[in-house]
C-alpha atoms as a PDB file:
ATOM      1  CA  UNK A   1       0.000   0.000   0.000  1.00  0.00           C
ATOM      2  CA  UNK A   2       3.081   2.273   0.454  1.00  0.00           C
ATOM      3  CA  UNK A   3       3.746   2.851  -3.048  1.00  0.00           C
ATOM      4  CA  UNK A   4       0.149   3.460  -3.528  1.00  0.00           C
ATOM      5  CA  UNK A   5       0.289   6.302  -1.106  1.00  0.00           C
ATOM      6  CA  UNK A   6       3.546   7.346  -2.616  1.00  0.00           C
ATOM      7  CA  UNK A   7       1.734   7.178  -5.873  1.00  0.00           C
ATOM      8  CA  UNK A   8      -1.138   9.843  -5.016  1.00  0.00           C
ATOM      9  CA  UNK A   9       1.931  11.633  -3.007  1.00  0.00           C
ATOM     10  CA  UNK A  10       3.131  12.567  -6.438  1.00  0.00           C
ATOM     11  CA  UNK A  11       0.172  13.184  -8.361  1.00  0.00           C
ATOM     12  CA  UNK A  12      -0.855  15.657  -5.568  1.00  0.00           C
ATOM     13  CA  UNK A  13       2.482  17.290  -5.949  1.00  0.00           C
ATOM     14  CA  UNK A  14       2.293  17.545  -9.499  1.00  0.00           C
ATOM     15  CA  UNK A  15      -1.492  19.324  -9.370  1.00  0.00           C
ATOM     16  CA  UNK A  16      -0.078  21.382  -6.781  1.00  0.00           C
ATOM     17  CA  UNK A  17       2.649  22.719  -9.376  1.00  0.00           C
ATOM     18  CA  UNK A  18       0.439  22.860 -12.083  1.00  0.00           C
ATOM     19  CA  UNK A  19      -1.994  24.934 -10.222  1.00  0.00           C
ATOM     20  CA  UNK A  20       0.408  27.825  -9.028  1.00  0.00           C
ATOM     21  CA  UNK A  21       2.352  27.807 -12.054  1.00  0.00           C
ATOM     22  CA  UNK A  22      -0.926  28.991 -13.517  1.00  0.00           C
ATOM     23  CA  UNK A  23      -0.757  31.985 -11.307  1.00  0.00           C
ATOM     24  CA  UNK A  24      -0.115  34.859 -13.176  1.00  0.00           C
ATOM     25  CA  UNK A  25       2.073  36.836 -10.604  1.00  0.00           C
ATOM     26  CA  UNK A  26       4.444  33.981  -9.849  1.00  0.00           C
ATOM     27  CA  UNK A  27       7.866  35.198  -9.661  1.00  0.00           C
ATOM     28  CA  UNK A  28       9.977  33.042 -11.995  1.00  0.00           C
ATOM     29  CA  UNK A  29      12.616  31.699  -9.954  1.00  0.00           C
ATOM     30  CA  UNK A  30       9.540  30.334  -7.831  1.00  0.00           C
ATOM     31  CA  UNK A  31       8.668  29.033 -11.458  1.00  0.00           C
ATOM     32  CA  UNK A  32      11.090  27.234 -11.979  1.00  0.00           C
ATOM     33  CA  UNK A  33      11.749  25.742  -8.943  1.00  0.00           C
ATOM     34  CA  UNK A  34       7.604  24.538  -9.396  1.00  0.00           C
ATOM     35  CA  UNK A  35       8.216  23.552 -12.694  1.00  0.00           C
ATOM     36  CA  UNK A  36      11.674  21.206 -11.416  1.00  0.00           C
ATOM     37  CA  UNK A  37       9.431  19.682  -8.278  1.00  0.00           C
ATOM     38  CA  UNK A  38       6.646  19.067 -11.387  1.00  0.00           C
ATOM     39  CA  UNK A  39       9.012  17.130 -13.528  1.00  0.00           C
ATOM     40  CA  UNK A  40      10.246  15.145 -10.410  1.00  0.00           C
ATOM     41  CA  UNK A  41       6.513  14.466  -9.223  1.00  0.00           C
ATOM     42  CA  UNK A  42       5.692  13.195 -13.235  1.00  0.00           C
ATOM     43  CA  UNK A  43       8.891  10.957 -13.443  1.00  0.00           C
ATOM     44  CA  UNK A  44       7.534   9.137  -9.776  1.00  0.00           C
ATOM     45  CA  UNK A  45       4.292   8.591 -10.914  1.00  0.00           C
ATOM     46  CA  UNK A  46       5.477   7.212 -14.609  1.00  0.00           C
ATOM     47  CA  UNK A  47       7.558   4.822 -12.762  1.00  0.00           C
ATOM     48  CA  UNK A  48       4.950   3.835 -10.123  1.00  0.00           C
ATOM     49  CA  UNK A  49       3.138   3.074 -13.177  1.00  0.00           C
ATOM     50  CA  UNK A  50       5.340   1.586 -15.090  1.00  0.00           C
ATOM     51  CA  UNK A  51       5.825  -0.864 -12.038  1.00  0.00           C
ATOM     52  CA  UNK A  52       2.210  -1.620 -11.854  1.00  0.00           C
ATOM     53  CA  UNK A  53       1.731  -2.410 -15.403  1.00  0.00           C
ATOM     54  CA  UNK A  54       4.493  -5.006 -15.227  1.00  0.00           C
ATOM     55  CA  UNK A  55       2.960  -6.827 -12.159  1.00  0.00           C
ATOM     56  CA  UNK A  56      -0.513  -6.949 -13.982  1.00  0.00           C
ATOM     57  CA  UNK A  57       1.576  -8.306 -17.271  1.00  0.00           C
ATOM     58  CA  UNK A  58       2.870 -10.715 -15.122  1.00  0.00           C
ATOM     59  CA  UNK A  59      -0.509 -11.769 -13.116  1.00  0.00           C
ATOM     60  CA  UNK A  60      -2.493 -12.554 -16.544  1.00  0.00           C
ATOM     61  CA  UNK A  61      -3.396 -16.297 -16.619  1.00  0.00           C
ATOM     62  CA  UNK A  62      -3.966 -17.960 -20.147  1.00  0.00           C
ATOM     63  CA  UNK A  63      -6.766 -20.595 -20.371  1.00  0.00           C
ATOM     64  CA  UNK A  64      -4.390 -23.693 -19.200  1.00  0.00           C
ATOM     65  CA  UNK A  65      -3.644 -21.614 -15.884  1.00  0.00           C
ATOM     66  CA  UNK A  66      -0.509 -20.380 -16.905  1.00  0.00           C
ATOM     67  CA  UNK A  67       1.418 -17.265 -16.056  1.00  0.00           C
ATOM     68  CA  UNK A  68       1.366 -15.341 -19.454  1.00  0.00           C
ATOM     69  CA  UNK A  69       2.189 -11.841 -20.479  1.00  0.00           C
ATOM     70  CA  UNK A  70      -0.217  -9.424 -22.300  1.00  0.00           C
ATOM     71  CA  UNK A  71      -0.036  -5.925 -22.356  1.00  0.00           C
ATOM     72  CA  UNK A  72      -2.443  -3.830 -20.495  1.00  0.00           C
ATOM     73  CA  UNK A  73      -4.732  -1.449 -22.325  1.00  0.00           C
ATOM     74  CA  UNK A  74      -5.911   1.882 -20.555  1.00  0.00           C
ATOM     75  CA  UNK A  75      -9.082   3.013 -22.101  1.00  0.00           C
ATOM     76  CA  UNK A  76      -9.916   6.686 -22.022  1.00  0.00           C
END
């Protein structure tokens, strides 16, 4: 459950960012330093999902009850 919670850690970050870099009064070094802890949030919560997607790839059962891979399709 950890990395879940580390998960919506970084998504919360990143909306965070997102919303005050949409300020329009935002001095730029603060910014920057937004847009750097954005990029950092992002690149967590890629990995996180990366890391998921490989366990479900790796959970799929064929119909003899084998361990197969298939890739895992996100629908809009």
């Amino acid at each position: 459950m950890a990395k879940a919670i580390a998960f919506e850690n970084s998504l919360e970050t990143l909306e965070e960012c997102v919303r005050r870099l949409e300020q329009e009064d935002l001095p730029i070094d603060d910014a920057f330093q937004l847009f750097e802890t954005g990029v950092k949030s992002a690149q967590r919560c890629q990995k996180s999902l990366q890391n998921i997607e490989t366990k479900v790839e790796k959970l799929m059962n064929d119909h003899r009850n084998q361990l197969t891979t298939e890739p895992l399709k996100f629908t809009d």
